[in-house]
PDB file of N, CA and C in Angstrom:
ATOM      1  N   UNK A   1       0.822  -1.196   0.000  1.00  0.00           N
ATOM      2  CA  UNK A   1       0.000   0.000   0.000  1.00  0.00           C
ATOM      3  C   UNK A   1       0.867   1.262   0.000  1.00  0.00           C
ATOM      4  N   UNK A   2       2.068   1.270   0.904  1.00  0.00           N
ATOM      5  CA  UNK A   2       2.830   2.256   0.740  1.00  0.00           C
ATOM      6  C   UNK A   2       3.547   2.652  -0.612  1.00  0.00           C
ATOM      7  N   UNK A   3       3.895   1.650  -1.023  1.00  0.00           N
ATOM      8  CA  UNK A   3       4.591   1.557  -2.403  1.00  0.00           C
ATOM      9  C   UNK A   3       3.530   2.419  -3.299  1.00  0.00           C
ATOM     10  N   UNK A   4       2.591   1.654  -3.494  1.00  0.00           N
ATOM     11  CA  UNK A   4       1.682   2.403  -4.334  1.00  0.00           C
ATOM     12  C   UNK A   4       1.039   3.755  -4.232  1.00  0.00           C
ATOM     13  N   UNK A   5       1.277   4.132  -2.522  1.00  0.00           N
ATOM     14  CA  UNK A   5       1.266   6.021  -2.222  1.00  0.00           C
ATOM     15  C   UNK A   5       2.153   6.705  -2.792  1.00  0.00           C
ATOM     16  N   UNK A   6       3.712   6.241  -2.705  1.00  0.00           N
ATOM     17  CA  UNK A   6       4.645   6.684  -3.381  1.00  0.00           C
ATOM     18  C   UNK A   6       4.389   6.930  -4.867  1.00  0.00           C
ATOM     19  N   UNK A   7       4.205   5.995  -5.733  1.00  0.00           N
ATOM     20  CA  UNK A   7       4.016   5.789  -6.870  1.00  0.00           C
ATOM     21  C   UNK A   7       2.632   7.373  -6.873  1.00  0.00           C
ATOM     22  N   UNK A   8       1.539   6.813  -6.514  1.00  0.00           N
ATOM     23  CA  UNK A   8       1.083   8.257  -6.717  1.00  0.00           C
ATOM     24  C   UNK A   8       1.489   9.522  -6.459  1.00  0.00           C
ATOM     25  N   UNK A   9       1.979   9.729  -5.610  1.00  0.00           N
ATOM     26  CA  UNK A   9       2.725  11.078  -5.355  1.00  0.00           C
ATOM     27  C   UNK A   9       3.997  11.403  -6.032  1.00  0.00           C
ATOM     28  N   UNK A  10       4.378  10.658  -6.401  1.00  0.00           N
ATOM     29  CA  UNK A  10       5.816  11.009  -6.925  1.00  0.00           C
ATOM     30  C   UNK A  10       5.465  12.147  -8.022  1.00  0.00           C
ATOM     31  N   UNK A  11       4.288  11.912  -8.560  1.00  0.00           N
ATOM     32  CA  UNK A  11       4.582  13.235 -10.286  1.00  0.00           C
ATOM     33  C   UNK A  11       4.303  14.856  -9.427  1.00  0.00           C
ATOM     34  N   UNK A  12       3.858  14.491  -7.639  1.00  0.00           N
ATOM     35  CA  UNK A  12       3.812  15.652  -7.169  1.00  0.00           C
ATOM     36  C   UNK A  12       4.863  15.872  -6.463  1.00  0.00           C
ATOM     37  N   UNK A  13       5.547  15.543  -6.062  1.00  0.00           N
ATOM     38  CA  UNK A  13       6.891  15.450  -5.568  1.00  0.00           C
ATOM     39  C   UNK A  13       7.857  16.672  -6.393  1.00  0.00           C
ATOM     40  N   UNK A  14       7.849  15.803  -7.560  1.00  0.00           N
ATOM     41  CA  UNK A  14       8.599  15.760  -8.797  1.00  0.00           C
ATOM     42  C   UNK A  14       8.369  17.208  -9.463  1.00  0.00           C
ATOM     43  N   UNK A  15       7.005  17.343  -9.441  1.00  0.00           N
ATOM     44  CA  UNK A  15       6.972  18.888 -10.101  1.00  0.00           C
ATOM     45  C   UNK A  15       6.875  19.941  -8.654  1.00  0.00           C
ATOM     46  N   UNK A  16       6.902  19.562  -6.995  1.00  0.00           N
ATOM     47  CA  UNK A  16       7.137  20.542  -6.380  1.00  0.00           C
ATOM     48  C   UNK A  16       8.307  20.529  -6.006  1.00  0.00           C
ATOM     49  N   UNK A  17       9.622  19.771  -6.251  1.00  0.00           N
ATOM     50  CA  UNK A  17      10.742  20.022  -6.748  1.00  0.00           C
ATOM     51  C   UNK A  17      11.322  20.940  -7.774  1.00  0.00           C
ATOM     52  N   UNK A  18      10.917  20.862  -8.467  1.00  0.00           N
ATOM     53  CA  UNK A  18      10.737  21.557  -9.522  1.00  0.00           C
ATOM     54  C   UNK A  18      10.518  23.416  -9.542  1.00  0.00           C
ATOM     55  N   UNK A  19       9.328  23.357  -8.793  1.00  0.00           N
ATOM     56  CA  UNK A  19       9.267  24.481  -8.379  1.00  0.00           C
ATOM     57  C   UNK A  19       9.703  25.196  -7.201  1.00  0.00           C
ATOM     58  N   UNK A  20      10.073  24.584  -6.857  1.00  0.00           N
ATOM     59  CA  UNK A  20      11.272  24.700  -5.277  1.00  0.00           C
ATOM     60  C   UNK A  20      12.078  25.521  -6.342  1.00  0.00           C
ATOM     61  N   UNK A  21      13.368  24.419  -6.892  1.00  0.00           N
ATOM     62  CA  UNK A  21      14.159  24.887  -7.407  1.00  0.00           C
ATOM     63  C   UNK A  21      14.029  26.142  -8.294  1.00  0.00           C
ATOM     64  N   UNK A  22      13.052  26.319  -8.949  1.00  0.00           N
ATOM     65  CA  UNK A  22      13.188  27.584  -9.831  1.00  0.00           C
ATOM     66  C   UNK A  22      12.711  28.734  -9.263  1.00  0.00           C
ATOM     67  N   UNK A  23      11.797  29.282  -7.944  1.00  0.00           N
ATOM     68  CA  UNK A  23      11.517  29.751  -6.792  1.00  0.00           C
ATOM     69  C   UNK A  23      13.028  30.022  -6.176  1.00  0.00           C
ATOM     70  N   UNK A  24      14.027  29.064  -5.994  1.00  0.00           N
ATOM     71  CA  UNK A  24      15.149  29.784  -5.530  1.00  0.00           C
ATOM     72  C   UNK A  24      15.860  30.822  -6.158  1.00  0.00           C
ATOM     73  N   UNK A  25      15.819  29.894  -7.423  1.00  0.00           N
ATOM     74  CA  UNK A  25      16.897  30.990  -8.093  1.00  0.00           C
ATOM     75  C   UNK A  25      16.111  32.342  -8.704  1.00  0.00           C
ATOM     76  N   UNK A  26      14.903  32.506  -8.482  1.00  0.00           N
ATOM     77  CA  UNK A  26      14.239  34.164  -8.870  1.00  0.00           C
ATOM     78  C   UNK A  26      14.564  34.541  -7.427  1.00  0.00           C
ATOM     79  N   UNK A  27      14.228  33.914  -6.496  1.00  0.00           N
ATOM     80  CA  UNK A  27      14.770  34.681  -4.983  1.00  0.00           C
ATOM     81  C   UNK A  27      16.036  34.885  -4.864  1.00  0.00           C
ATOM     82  N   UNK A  28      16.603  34.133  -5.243  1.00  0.00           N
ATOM     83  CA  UNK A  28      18.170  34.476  -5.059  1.00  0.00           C
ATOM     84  C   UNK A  28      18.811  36.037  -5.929  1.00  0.00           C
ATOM     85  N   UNK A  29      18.553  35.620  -7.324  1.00  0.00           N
ATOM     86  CA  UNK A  29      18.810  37.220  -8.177  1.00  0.00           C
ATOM     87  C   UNK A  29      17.541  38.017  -7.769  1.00  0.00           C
ATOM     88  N   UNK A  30      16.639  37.648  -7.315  1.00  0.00           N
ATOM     89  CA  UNK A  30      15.993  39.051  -7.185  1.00  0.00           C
ATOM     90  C   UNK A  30      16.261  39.688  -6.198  1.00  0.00           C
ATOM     91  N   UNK A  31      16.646  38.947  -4.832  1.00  0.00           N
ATOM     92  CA  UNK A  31      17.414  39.595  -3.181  1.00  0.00           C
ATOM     93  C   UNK A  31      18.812  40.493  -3.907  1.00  0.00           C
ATOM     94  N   UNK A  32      19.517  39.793  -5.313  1.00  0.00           N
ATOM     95  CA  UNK A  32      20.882  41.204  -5.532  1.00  0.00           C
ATOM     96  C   UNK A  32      20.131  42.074  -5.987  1.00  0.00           C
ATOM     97  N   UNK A  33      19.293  41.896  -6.767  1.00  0.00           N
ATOM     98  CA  UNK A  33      18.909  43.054  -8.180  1.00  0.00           C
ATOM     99  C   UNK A  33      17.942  43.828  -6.796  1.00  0.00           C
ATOM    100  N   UNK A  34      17.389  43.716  -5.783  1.00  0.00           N
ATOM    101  CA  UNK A  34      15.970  44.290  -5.074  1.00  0.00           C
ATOM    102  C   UNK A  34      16.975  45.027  -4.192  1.00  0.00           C
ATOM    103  N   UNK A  35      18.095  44.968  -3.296  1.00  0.00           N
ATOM    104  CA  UNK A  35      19.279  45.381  -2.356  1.00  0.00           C
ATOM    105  C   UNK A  35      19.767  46.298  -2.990  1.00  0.00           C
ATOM    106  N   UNK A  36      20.044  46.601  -4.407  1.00  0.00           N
ATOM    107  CA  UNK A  36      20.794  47.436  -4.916  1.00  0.00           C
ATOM    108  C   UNK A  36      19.996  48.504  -4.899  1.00  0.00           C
ATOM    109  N   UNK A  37      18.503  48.188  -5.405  1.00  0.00           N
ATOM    110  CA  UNK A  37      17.086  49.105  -5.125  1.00  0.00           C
ATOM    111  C   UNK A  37      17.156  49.658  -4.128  1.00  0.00           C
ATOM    112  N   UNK A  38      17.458  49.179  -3.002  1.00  0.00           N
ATOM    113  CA  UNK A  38      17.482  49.300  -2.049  1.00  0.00           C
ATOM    114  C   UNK A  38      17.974  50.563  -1.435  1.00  0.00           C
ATOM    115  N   UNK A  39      19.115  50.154  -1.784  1.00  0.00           N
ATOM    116  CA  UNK A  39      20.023  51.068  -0.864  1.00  0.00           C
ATOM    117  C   UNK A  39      20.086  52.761  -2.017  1.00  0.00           C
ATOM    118  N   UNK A  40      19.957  52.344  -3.185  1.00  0.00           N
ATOM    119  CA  UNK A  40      19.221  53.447  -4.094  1.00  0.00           C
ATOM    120  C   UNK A  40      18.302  54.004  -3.399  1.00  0.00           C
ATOM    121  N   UNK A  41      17.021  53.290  -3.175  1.00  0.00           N
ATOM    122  CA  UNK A  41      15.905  54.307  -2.561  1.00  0.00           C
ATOM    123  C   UNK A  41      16.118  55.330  -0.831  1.00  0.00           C
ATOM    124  N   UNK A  42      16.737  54.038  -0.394  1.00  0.00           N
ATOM    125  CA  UNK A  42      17.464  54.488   1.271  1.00  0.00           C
ATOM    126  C   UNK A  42      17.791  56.305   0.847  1.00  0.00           C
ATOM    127  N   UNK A  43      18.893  56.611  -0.545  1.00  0.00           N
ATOM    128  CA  UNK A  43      19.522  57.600  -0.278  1.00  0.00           C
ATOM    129  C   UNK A  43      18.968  58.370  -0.860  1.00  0.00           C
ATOM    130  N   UNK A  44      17.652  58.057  -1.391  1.00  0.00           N
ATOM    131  CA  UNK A  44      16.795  59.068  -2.497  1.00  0.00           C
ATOM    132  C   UNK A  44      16.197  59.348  -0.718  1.00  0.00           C
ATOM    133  N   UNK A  45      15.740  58.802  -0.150  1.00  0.00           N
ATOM    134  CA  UNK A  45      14.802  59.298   1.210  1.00  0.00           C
ATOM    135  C   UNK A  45      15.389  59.708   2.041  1.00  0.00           C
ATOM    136  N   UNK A  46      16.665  59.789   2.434  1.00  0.00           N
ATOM    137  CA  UNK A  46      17.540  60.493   2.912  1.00  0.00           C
ATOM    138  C   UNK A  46      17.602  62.132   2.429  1.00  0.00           C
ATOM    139  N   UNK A  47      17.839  62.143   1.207  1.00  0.00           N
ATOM    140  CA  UNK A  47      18.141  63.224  -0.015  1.00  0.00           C
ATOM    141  C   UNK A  47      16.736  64.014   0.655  1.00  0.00           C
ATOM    142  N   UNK A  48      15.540  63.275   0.109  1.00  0.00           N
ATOM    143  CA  UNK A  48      14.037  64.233   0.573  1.00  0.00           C
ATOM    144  C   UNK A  48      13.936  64.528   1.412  1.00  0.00           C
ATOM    145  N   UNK A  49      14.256  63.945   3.047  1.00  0.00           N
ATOM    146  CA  UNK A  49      14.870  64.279   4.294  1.00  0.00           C
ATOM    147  C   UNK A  49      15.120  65.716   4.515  1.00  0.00           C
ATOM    148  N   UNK A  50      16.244  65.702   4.107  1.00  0.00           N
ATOM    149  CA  UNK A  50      17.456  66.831   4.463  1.00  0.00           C
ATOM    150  C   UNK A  50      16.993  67.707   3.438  1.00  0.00           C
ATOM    151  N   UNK A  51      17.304  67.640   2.315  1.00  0.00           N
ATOM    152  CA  UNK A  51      17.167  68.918   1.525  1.00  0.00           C
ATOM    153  C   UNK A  51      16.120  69.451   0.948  1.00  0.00           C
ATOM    154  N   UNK A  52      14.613  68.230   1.248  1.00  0.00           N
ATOM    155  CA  UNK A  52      13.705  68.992   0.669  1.00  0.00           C
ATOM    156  C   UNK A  52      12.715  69.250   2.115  1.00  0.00           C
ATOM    157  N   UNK A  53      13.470  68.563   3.276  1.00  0.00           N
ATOM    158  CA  UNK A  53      12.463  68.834   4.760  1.00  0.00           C
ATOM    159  C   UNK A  53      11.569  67.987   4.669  1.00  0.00           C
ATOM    160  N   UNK A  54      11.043  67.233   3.222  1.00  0.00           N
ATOM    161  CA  UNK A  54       9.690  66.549   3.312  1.00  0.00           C
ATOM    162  C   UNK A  54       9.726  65.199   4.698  1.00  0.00           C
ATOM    163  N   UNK A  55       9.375  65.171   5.362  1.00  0.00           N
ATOM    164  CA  UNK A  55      10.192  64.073   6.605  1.00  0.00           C
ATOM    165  C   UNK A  55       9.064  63.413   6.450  1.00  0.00           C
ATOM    166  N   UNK A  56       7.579  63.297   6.100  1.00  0.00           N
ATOM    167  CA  UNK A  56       6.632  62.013   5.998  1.00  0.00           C
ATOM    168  C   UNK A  56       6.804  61.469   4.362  1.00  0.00           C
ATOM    169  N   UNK A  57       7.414  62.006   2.994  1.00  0.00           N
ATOM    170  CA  UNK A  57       7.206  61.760   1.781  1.00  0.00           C
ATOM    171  C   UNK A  57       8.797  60.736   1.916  1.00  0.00           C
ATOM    172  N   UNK A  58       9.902  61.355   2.792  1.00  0.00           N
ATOM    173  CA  UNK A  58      10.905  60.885   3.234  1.00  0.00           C
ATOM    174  C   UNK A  58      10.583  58.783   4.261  1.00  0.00           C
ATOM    175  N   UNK A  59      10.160  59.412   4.737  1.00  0.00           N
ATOM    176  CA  UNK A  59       9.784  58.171   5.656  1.00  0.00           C
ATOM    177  C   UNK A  59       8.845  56.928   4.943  1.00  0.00           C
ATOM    178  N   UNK A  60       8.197  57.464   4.067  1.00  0.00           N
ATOM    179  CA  UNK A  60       7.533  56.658   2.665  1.00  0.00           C
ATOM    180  C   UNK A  60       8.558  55.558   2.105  1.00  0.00           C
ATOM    181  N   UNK A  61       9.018  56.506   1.440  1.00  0.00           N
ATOM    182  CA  UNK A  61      10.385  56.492   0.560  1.00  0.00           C
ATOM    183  C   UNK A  61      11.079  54.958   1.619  1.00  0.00           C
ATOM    184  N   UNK A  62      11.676  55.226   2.581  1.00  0.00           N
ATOM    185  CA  UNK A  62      12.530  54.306   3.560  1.00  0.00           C
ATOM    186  C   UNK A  62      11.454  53.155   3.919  1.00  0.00           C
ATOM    187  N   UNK A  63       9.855  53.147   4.040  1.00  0.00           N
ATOM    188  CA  UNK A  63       9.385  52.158   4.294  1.00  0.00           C
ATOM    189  C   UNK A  63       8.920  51.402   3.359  1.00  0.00           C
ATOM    190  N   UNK A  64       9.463  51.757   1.875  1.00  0.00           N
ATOM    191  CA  UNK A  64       9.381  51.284   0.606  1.00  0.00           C
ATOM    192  C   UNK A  64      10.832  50.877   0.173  1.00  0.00           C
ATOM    193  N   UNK A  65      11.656  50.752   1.165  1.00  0.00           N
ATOM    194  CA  UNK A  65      13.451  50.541   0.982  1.00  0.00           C
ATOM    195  C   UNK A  65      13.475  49.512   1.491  1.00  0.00           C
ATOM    196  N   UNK A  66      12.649  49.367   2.466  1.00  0.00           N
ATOM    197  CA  UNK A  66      13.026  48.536   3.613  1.00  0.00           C
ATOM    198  C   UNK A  66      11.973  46.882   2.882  1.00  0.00           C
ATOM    199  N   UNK A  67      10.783  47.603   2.590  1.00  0.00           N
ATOM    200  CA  UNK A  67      10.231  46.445   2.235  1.00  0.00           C
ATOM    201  C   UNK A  67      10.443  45.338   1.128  1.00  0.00           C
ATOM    202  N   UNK A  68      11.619  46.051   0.514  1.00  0.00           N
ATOM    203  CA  UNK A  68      12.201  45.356  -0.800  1.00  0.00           C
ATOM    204  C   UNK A  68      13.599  44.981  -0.618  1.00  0.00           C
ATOM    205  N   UNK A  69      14.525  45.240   0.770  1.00  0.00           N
ATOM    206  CA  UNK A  69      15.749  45.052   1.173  1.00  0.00           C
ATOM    207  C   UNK A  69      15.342  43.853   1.318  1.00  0.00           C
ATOM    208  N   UNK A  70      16.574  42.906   1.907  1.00  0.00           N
ATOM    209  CA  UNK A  70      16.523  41.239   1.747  1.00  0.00           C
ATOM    210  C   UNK A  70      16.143  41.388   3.038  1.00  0.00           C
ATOM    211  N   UNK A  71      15.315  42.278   4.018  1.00  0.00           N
ATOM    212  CA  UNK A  71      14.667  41.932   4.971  1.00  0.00           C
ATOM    213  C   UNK A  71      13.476  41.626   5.026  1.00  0.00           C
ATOM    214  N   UNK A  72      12.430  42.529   3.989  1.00  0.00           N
ATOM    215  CA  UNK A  72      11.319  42.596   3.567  1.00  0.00           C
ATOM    216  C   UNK A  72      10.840  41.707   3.049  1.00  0.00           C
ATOM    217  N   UNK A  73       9.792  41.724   1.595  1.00  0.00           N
ATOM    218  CA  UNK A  73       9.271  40.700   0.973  1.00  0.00           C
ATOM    219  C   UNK A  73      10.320  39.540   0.343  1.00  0.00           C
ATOM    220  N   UNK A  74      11.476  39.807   0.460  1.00  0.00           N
ATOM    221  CA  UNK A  74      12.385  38.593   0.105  1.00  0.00           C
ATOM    222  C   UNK A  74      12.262  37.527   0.803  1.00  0.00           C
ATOM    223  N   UNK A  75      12.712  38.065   2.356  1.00  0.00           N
ATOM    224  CA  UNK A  75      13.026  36.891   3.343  1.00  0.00           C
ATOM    225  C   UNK A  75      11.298  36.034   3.452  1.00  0.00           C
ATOM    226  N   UNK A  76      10.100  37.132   3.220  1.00  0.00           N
ATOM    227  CA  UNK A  76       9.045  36.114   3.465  1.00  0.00           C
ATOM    228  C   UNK A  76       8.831  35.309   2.298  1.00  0.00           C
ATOM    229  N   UNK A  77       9.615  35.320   0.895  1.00  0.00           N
ATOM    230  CA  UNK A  77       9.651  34.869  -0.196  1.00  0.00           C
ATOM    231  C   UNK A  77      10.364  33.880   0.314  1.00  0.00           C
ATOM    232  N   UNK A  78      11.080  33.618   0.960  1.00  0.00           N
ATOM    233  CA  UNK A  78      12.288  32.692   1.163  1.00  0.00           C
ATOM    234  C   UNK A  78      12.024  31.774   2.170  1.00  0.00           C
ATOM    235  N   UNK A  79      11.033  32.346   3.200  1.00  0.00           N
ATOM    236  CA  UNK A  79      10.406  31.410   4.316  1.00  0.00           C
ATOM    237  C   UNK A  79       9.287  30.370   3.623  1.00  0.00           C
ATOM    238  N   UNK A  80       8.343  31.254   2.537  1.00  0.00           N
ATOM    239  CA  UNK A  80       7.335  30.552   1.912  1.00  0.00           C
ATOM    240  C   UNK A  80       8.192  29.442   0.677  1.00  0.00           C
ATOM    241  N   UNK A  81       9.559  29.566   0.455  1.00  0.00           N
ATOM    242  CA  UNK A  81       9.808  28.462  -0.451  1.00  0.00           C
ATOM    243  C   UNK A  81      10.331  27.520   0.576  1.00  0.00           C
ATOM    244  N   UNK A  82      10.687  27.930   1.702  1.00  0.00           N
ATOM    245  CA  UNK A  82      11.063  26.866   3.148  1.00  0.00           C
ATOM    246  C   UNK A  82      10.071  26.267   2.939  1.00  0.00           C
ATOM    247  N   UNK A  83       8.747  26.628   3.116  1.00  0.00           N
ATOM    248  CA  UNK A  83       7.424  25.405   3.494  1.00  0.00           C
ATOM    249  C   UNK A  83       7.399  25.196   2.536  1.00  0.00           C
ATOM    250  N   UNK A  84       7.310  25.290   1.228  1.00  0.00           N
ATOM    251  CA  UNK A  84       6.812  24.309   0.819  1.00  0.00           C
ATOM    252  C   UNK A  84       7.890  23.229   0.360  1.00  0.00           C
ATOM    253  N   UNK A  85       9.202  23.576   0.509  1.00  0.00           N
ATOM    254  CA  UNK A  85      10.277  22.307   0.178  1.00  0.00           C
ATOM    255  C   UNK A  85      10.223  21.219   1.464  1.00  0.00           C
ATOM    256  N   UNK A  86       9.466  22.170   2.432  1.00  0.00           N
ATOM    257  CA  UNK A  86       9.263  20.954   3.857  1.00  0.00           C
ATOM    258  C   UNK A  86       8.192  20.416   3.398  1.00  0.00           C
ATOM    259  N   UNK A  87       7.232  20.287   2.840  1.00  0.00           N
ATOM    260  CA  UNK A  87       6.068  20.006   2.619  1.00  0.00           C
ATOM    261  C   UNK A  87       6.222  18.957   1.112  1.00  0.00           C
ATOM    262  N   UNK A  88       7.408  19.267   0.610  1.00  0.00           N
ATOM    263  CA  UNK A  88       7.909  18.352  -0.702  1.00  0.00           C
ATOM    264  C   UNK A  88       8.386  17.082   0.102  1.00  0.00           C
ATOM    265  N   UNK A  89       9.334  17.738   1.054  1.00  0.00           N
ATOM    266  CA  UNK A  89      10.337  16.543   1.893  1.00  0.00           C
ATOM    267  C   UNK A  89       9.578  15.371   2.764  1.00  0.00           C
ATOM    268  N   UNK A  90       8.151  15.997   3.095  1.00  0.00           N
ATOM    269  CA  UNK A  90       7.709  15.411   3.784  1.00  0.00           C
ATOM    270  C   UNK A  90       7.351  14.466   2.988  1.00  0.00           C
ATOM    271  N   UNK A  91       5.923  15.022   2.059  1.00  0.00           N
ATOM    272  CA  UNK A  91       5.500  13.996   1.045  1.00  0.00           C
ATOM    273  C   UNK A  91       6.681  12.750   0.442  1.00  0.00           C
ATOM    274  N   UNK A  92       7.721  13.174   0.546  1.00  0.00           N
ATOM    275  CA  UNK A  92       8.909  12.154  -0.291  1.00  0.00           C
ATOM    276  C   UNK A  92       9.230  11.058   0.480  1.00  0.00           C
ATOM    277  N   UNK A  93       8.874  11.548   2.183  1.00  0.00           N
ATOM    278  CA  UNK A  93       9.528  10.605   3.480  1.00  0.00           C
ATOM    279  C   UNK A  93       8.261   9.371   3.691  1.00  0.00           C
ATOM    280  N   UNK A  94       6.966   9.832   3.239  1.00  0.00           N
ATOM    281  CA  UNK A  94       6.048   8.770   2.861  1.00  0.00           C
ATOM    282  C   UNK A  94       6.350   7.528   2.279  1.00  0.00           C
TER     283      UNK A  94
END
């Protein structure tokens, strides 16, 4: 009976492998290409800060830096490809 669970699951296995793997590597170049954004926008909101006084259009700016730094929507990009490669691993340990 087990054998034959395997056998069914495997083409799901197989393609959430699949998408594991290609899920990393857009997270991976998108955490360089989104950091560089990053620290770009950091000094554009800095810049509006200081020289234009705007301190809430400023603080925008930085909570739109922050949410695209590899702290922001990356790392929860990166937690959500955690579950589901636990959720691949599991199905596989069946």
């Amino acid at each position: 009976m087990r054998i034959l669970l395997k056998i069914l699951l495997f083409p799901i296995t197989l393609a959430l492998s699949a998408i594991v793997l290609v899920c990393q590597f857009i997270c991976v170049f998108s955490s360089m290409l989104l950091s560089v954004l990053a620290l770009l926008l950091f000094i554009l909101a800095l810049a509006i800060m200081v020289l234009l006084g705007e301190v809430g259009e400023g603080l925008k700016a930085m909570l739109a830096a922050y949410l695209i730094s590899p702290y922001g929507v990356p790392l929860l990009a990166s937690w959500l490809i955690g579950a589901v490669d636990g959720l691949n691993k599991w199905l596989k340990a069946i």
